[in-house]
N, C-alpha and C. Protein backbone atom coordinates (compact mmCIF):
# COMPACT_ATOMS: atom_id res chain seq x y z
N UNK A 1 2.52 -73.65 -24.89
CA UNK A 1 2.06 -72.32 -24.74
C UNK A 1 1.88 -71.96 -23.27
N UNK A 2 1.51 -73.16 -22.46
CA UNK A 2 1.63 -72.77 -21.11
C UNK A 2 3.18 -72.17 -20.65
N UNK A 3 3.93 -72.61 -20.92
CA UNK A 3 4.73 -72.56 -20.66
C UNK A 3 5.07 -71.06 -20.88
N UNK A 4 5.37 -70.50 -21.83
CA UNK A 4 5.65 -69.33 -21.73
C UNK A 4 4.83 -68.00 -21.25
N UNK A 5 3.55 -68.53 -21.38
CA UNK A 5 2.94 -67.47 -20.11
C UNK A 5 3.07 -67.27 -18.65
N UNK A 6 3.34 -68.70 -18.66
CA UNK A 6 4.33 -69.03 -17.04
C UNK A 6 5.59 -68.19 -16.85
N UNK A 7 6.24 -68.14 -17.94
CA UNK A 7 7.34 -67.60 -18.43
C UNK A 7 7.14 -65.95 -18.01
N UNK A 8 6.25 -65.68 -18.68
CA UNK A 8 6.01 -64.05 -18.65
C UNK A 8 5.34 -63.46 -17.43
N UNK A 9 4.28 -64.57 -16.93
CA UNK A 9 3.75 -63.82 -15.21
C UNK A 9 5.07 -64.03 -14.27
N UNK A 10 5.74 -64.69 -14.38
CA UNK A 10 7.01 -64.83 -13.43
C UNK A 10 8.31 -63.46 -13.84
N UNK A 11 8.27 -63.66 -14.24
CA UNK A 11 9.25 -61.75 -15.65
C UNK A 11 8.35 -60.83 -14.81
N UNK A 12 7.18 -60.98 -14.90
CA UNK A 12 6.12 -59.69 -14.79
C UNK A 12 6.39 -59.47 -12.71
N UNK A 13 6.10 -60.72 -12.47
CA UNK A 13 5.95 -60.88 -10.81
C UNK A 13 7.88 -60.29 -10.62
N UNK A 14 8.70 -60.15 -11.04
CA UNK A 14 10.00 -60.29 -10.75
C UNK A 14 10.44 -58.67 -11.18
N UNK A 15 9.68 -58.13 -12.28
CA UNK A 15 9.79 -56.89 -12.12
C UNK A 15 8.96 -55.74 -11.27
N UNK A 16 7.86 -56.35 -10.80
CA UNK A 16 6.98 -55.79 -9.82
C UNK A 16 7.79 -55.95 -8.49
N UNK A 17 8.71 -56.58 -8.44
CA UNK A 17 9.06 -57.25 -7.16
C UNK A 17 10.29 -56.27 -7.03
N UNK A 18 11.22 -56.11 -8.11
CA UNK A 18 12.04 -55.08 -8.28
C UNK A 18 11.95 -53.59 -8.28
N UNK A 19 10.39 -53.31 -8.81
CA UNK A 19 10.00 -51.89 -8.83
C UNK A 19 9.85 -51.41 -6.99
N UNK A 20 9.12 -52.56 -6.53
CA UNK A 20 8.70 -51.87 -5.36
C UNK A 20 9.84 -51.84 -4.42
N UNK A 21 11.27 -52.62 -4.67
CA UNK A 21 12.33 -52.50 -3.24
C UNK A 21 13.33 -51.42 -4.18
N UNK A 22 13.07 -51.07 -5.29
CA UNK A 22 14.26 -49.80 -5.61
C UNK A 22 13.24 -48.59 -5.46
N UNK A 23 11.50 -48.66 -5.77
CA UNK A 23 11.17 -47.18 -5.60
C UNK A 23 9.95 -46.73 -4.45
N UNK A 24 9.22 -47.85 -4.09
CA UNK A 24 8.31 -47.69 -2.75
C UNK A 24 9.08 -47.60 -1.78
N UNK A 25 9.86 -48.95 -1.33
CA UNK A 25 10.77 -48.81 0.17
C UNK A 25 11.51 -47.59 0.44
N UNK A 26 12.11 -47.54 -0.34
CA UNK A 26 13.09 -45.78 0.09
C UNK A 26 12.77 -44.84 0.42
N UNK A 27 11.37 -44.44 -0.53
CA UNK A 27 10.46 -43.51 -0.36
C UNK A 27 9.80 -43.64 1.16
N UNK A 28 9.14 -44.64 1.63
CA UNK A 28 8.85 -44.62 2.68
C UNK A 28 10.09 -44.77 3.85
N UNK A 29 10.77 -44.99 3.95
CA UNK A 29 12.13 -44.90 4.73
C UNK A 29 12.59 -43.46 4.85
N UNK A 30 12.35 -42.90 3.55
CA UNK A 30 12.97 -41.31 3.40
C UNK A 30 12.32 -40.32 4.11
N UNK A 31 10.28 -40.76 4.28
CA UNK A 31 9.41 -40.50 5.24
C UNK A 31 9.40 -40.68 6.62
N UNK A 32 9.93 -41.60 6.90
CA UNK A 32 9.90 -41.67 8.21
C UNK A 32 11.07 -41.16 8.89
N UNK A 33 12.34 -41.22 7.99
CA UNK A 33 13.45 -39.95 8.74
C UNK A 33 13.06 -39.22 8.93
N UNK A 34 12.12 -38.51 7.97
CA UNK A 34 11.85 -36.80 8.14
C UNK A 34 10.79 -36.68 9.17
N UNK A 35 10.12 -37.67 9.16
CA UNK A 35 9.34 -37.50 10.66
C UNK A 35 10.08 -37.71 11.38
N UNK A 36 11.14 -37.89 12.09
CA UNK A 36 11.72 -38.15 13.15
C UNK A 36 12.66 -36.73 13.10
N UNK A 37 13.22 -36.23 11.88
CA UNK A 37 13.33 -35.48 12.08
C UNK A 37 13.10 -34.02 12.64
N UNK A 38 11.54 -34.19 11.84
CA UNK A 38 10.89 -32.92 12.34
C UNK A 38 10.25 -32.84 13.84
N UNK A 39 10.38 -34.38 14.46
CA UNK A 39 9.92 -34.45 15.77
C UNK A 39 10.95 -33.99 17.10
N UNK A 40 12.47 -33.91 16.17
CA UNK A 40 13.88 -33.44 17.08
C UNK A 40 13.45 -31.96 16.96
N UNK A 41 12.83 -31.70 16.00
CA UNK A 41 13.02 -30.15 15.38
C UNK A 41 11.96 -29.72 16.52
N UNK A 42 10.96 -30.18 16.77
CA UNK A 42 9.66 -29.16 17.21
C UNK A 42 9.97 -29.65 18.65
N UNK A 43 10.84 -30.69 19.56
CA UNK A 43 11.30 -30.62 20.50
C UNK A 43 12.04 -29.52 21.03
N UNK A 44 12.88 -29.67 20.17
CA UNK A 44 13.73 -28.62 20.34
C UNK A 44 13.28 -27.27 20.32
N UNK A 45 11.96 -26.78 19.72
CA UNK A 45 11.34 -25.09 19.36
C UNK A 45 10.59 -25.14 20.74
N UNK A 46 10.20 -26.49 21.22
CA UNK A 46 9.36 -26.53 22.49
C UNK A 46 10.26 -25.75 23.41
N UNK A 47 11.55 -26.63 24.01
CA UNK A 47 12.37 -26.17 24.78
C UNK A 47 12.99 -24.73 24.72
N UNK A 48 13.07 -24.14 23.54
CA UNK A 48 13.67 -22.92 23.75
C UNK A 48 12.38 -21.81 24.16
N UNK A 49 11.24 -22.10 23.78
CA UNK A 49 9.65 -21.13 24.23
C UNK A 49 9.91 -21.28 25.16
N UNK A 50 9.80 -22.42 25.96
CA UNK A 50 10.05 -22.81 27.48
C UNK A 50 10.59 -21.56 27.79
N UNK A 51 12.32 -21.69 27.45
CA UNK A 51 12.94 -20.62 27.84
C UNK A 51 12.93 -19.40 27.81
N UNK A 52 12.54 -18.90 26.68
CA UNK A 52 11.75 -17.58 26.47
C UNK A 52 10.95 -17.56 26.87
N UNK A 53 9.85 -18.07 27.12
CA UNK A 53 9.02 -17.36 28.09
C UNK A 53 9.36 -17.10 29.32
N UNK A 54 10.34 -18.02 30.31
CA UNK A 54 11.07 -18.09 31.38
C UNK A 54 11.61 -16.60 31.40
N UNK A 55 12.04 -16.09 30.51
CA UNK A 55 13.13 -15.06 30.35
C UNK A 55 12.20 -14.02 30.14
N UNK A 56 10.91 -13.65 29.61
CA UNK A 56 9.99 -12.84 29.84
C UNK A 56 9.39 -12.80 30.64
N UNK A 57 9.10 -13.45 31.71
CA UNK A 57 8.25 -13.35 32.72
C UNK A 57 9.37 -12.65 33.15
N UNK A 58 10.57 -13.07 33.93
CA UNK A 58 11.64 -12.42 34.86
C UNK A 58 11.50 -10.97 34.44
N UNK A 59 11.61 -10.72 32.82
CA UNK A 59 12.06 -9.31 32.22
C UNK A 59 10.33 -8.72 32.53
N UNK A 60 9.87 -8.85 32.59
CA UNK A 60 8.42 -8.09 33.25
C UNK A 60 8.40 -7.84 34.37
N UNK A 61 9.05 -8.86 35.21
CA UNK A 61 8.72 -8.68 36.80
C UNK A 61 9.47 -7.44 36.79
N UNK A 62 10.54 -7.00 36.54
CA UNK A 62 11.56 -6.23 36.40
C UNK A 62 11.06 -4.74 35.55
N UNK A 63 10.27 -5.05 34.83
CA UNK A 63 9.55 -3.90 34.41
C UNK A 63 8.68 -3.75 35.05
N UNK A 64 7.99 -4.58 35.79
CA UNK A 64 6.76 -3.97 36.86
C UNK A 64 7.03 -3.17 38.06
N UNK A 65 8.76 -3.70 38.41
CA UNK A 65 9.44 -3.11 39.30
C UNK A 65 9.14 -1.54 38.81
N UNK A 66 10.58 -1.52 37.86
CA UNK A 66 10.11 -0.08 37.19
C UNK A 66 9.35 0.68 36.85
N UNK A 67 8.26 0.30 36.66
CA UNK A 67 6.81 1.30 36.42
C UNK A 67 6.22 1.49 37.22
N UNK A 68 6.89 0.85 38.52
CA UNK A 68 6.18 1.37 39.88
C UNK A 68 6.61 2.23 40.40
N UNK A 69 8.03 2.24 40.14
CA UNK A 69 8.73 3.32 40.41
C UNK A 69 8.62 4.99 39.49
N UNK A 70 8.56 4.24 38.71
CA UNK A 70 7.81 5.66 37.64
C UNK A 70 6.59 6.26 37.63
N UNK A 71 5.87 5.54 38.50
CA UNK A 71 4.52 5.80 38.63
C UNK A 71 4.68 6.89 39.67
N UNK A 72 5.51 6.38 40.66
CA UNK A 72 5.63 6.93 41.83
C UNK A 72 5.78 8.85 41.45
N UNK A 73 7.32 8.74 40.52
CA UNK A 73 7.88 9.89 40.46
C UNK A 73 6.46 10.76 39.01
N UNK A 74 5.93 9.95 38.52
CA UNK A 74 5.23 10.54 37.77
C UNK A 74 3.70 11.25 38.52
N UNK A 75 3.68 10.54 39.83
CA UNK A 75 2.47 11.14 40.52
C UNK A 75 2.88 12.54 41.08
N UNK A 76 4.22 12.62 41.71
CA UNK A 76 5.00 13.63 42.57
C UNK A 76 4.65 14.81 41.34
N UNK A 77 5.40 14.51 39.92
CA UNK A 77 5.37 15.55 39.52
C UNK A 77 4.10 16.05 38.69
N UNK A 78 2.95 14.75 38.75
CA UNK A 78 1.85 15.36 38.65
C UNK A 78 1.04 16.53 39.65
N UNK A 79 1.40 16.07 40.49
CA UNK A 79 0.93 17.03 41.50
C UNK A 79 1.63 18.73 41.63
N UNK A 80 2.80 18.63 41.10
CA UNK A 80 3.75 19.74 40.66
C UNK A 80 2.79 20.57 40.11
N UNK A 81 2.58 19.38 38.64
CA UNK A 81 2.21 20.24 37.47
C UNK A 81 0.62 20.65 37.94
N UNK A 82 -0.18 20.46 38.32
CA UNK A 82 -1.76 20.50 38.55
C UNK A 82 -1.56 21.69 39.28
N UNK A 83 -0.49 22.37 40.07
CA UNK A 83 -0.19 23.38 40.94
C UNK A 83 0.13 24.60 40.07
N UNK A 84 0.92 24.34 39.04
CA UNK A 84 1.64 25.20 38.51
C UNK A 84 0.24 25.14 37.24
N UNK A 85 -0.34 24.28 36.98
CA UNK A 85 -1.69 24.35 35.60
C UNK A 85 -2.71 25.27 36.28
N UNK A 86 -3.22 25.16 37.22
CA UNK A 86 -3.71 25.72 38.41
C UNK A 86 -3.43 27.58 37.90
N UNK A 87 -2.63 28.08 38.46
CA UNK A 87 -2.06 29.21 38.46
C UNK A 87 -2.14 29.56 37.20
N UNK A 88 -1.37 29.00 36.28
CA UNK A 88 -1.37 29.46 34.81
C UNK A 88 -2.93 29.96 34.19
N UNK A 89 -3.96 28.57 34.51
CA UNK A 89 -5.49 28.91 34.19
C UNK A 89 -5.89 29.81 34.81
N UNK A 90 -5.46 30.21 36.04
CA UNK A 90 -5.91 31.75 36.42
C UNK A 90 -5.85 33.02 35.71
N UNK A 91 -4.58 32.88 35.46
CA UNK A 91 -3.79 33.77 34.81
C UNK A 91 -4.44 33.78 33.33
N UNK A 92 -4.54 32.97 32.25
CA UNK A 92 -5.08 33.06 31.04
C UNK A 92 -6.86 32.88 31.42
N UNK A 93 -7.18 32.55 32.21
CA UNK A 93 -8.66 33.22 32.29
C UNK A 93 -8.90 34.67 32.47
N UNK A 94 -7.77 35.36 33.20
CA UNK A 94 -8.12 36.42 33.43
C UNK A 94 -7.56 37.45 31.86
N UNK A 95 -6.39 37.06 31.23
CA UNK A 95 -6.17 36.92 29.84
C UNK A 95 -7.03 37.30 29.19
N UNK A 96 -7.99 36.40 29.11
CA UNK A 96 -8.61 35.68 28.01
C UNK A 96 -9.95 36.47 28.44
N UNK A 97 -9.93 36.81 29.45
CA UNK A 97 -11.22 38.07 29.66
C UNK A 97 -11.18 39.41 28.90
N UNK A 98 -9.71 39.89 28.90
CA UNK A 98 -9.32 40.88 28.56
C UNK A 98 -9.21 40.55 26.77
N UNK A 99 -9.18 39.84 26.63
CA UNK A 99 -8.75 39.73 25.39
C UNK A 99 -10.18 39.22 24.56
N UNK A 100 -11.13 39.10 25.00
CA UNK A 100 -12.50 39.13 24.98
C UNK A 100 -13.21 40.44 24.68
N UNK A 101 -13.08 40.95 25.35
CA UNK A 101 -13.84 42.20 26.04
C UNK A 101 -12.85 43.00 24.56
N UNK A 102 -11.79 43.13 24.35
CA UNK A 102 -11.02 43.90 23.00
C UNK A 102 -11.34 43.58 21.85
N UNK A 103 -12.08 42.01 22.02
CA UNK A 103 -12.34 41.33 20.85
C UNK A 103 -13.83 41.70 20.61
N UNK A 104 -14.47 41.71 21.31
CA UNK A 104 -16.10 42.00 21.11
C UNK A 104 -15.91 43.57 20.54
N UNK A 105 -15.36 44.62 21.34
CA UNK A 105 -15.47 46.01 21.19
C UNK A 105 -14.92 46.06 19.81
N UNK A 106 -13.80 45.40 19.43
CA UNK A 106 -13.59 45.27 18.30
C UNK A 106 -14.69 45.17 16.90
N UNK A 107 -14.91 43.67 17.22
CA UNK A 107 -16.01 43.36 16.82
C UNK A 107 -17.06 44.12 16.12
N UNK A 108 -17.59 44.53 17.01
CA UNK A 108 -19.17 45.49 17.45
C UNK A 108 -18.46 46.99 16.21
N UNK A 109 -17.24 47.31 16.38
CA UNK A 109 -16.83 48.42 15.38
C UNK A 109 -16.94 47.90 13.98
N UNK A 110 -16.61 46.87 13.93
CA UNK A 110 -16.32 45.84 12.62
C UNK A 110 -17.65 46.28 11.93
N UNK A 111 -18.57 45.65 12.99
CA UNK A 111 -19.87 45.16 12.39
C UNK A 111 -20.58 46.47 12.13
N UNK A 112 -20.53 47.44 13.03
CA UNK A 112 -21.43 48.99 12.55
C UNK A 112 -20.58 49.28 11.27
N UNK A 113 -19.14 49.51 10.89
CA UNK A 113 -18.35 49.98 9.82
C UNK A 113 -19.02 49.41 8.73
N UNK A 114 -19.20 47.58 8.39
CA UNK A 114 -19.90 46.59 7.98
C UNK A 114 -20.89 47.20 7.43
N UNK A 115 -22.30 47.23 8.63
CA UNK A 115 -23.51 48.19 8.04
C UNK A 115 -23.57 49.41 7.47
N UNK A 116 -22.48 50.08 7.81
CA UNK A 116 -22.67 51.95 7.33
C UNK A 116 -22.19 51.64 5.78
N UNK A 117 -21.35 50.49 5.56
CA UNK A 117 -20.85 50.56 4.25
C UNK A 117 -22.14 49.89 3.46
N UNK A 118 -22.41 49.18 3.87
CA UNK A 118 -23.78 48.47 3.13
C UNK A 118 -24.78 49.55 3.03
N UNK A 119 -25.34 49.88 3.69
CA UNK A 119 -26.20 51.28 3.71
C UNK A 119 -25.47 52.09 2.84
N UNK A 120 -24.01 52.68 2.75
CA UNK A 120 -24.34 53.45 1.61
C UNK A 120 -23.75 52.91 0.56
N UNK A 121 -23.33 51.79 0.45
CA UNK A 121 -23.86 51.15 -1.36
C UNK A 121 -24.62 50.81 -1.67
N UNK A 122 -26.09 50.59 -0.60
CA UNK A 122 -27.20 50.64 -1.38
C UNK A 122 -28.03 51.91 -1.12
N UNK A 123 -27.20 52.89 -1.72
CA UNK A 123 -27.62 54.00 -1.18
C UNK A 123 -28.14 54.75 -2.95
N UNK A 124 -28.95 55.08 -3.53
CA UNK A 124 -29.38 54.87 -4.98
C UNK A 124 -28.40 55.93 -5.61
N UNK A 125 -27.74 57.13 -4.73
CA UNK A 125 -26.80 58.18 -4.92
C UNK A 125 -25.49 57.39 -5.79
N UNK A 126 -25.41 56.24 -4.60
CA UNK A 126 -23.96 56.29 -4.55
C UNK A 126 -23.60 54.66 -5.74
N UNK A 127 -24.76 54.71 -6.61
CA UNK A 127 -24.82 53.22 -7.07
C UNK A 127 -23.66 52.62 -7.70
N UNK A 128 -23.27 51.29 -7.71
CA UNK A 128 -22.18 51.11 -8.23
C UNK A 128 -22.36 49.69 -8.55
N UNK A 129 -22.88 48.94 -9.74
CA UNK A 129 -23.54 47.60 -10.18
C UNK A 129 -22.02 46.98 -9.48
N UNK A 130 -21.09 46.97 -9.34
CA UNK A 130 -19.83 46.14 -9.47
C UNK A 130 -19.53 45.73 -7.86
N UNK A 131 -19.79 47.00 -7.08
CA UNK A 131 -19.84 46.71 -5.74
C UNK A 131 -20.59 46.18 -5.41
N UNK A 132 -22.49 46.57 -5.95
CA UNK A 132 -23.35 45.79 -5.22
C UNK A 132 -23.53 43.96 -5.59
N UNK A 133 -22.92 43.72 -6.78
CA UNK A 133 -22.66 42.49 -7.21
C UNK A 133 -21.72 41.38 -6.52
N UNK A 134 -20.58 42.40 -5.88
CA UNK A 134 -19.89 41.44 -5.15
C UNK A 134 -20.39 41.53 -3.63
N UNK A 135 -21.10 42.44 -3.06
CA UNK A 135 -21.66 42.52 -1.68
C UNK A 135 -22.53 41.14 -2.05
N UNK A 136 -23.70 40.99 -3.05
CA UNK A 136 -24.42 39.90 -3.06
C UNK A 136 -23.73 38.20 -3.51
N UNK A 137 -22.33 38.46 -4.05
CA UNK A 137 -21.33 37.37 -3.70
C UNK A 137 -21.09 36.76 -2.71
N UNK A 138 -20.67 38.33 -1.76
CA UNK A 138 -20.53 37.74 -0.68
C UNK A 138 -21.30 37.10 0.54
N UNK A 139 -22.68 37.15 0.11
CA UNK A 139 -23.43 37.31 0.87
C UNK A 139 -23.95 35.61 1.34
N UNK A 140 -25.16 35.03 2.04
CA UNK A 140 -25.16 34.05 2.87
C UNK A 140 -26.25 33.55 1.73
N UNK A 141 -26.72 34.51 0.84
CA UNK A 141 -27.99 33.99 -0.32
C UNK A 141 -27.44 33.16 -0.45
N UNK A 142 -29.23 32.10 -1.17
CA UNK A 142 -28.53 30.76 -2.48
C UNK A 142 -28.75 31.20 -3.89
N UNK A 143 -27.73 30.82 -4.57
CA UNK A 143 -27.43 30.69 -5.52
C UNK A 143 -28.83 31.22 -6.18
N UNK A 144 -29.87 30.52 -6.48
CA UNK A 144 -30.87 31.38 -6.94
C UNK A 144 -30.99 32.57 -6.90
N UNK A 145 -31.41 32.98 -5.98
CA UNK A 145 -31.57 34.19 -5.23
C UNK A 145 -30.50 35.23 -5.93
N UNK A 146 -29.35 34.98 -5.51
CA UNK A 146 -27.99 35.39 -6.04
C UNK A 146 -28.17 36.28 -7.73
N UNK A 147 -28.32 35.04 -8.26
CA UNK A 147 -28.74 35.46 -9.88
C UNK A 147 -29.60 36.10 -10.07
N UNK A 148 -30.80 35.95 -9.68
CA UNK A 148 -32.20 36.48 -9.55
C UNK A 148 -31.86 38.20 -9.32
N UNK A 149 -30.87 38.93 -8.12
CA UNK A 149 -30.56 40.00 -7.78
C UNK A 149 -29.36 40.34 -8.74
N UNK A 150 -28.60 39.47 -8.66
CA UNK A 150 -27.36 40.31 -9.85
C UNK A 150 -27.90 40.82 -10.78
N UNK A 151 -29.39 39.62 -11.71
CA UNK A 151 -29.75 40.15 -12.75
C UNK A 151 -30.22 41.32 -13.13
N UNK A 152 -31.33 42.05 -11.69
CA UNK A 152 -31.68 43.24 -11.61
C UNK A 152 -30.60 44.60 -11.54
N UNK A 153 -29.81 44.26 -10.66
CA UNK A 153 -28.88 45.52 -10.70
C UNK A 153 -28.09 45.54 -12.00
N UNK A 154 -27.69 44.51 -12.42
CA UNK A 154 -27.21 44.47 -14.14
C UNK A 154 -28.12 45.58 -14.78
N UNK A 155 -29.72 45.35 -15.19
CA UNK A 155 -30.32 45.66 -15.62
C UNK A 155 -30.70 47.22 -15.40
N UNK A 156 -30.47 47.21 -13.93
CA UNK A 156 -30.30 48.92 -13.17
C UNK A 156 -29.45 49.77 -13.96
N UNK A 157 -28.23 48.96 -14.01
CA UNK A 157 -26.92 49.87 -14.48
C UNK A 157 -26.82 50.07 -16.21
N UNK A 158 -28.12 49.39 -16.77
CA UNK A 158 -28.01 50.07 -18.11
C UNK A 158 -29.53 51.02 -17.89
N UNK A 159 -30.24 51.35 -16.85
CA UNK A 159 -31.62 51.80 -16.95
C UNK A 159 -31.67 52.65 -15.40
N UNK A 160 -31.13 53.79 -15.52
CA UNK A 160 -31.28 54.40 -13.85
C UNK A 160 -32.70 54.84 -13.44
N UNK A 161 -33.61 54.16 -14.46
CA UNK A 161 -34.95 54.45 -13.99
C UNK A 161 -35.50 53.19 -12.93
N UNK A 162 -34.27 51.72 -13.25
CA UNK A 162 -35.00 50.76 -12.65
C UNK A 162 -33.74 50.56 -11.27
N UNK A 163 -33.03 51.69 -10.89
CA UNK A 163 -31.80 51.80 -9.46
C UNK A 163 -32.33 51.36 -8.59
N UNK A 164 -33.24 52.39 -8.06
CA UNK A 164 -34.60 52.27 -6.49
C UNK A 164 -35.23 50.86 -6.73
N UNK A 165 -35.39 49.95 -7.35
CA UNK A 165 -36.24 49.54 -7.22
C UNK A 165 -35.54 47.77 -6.92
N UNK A 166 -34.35 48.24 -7.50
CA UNK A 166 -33.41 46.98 -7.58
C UNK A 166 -32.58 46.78 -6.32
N UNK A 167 -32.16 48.27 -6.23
CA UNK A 167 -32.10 48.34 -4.63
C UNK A 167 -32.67 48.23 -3.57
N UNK A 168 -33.68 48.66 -3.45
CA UNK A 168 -34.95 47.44 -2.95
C UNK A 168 -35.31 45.82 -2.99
N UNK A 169 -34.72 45.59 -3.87
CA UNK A 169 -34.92 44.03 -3.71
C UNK A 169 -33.99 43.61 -3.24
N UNK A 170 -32.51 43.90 -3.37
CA UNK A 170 -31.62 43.47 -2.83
C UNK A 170 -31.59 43.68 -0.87
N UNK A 171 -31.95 45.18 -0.76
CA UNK A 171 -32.21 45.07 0.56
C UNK A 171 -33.43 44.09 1.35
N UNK A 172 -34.31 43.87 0.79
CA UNK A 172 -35.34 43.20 1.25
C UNK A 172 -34.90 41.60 1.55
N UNK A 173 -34.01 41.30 0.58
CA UNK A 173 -33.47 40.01 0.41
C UNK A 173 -32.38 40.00 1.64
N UNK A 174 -31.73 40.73 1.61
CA UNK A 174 -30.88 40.94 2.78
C UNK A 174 -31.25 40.63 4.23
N UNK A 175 -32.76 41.05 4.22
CA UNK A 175 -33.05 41.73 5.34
C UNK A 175 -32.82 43.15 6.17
N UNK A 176 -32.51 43.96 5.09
CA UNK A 176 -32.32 45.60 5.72
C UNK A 176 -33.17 46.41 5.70
């Protein structure tokens, strides 16, 4: 019986011995190409940065050239333009005075036309629930407020006993 267990750790030792030179060795052999490989590889990425950067520095110096030169011609014709901006801002200030002064007078007509019309739609003669409803649309009230006055002149325009009085609130609210 010894014997054949002798038999079988020697089988056993002989296929362990076989496993590891057909599937460990290669594997590690196959590793260490590729490190050597990848060590040609990142040599080689070294040397060409090298070069590129070599080749960017030159191509900068060469653009620093140029932007000095552009600087140059860009100051000349700054100074052009600050001459000729110069003049122009004279010119549209004095513009822009005139066109002020048309705009206010304007204005100032706007705004009396504005009041004379407000004054006489809330004028109790001239009542008109539909106009004074959208004057208080348009107006700067909040929303409360708003409803609170529509509701009265609503109420005006089925009751011309309660006109004056609704018209009154709306002006008061206004501030008129």
């Amino acid at each position: 019986m010894n014997k054949n267990i002798l038999i079988g750790l020697v089988l056993i030792a002989a296929a362990a011995g076989g496993y590891y030179q057909f599937s460990v060795k290669p594997a590690q052999e196959a590793a260490a190409a590729a490190a050597e490989a990848a060590a040609a590889e990142a040599k080689a990425a070294e040397e060409a940065a090298a070069a590129a950067a070599k080749a960017a520095e030159e191509e900068a110096a060469a653009a620093a050239a140029a932007a000095a030169a552009a600087a140059e011609e860009a100051a000349a014709a700054a100074t052009e333009a600050v001459e000729g901006a110069a003049e122009a801002a004279t010119e549209a200030a004095e513009g822009a005075a005139a066109a002020t002064t048309e705009a206010a007078a304007g204005a100032a007509a706007a705004v009396t036309e504005a009041v004379t019309d407000a004054a006489a739609l809330l004028d109790p003669a001239n009542f008109d629930a539909a106009k004074i409803n959208a004057m208080i649309d348009a107006s700067s009230l909040d929303d409360a407020t708003k409803g609170t006055l529509k509701a009265g002149i609503d109420a005006a325009a089925g009751n011309p006993a309660l006109v004056q009085g609704a018209i009154d609130a709306v002006k008061a609210a206004m501030g008129m």
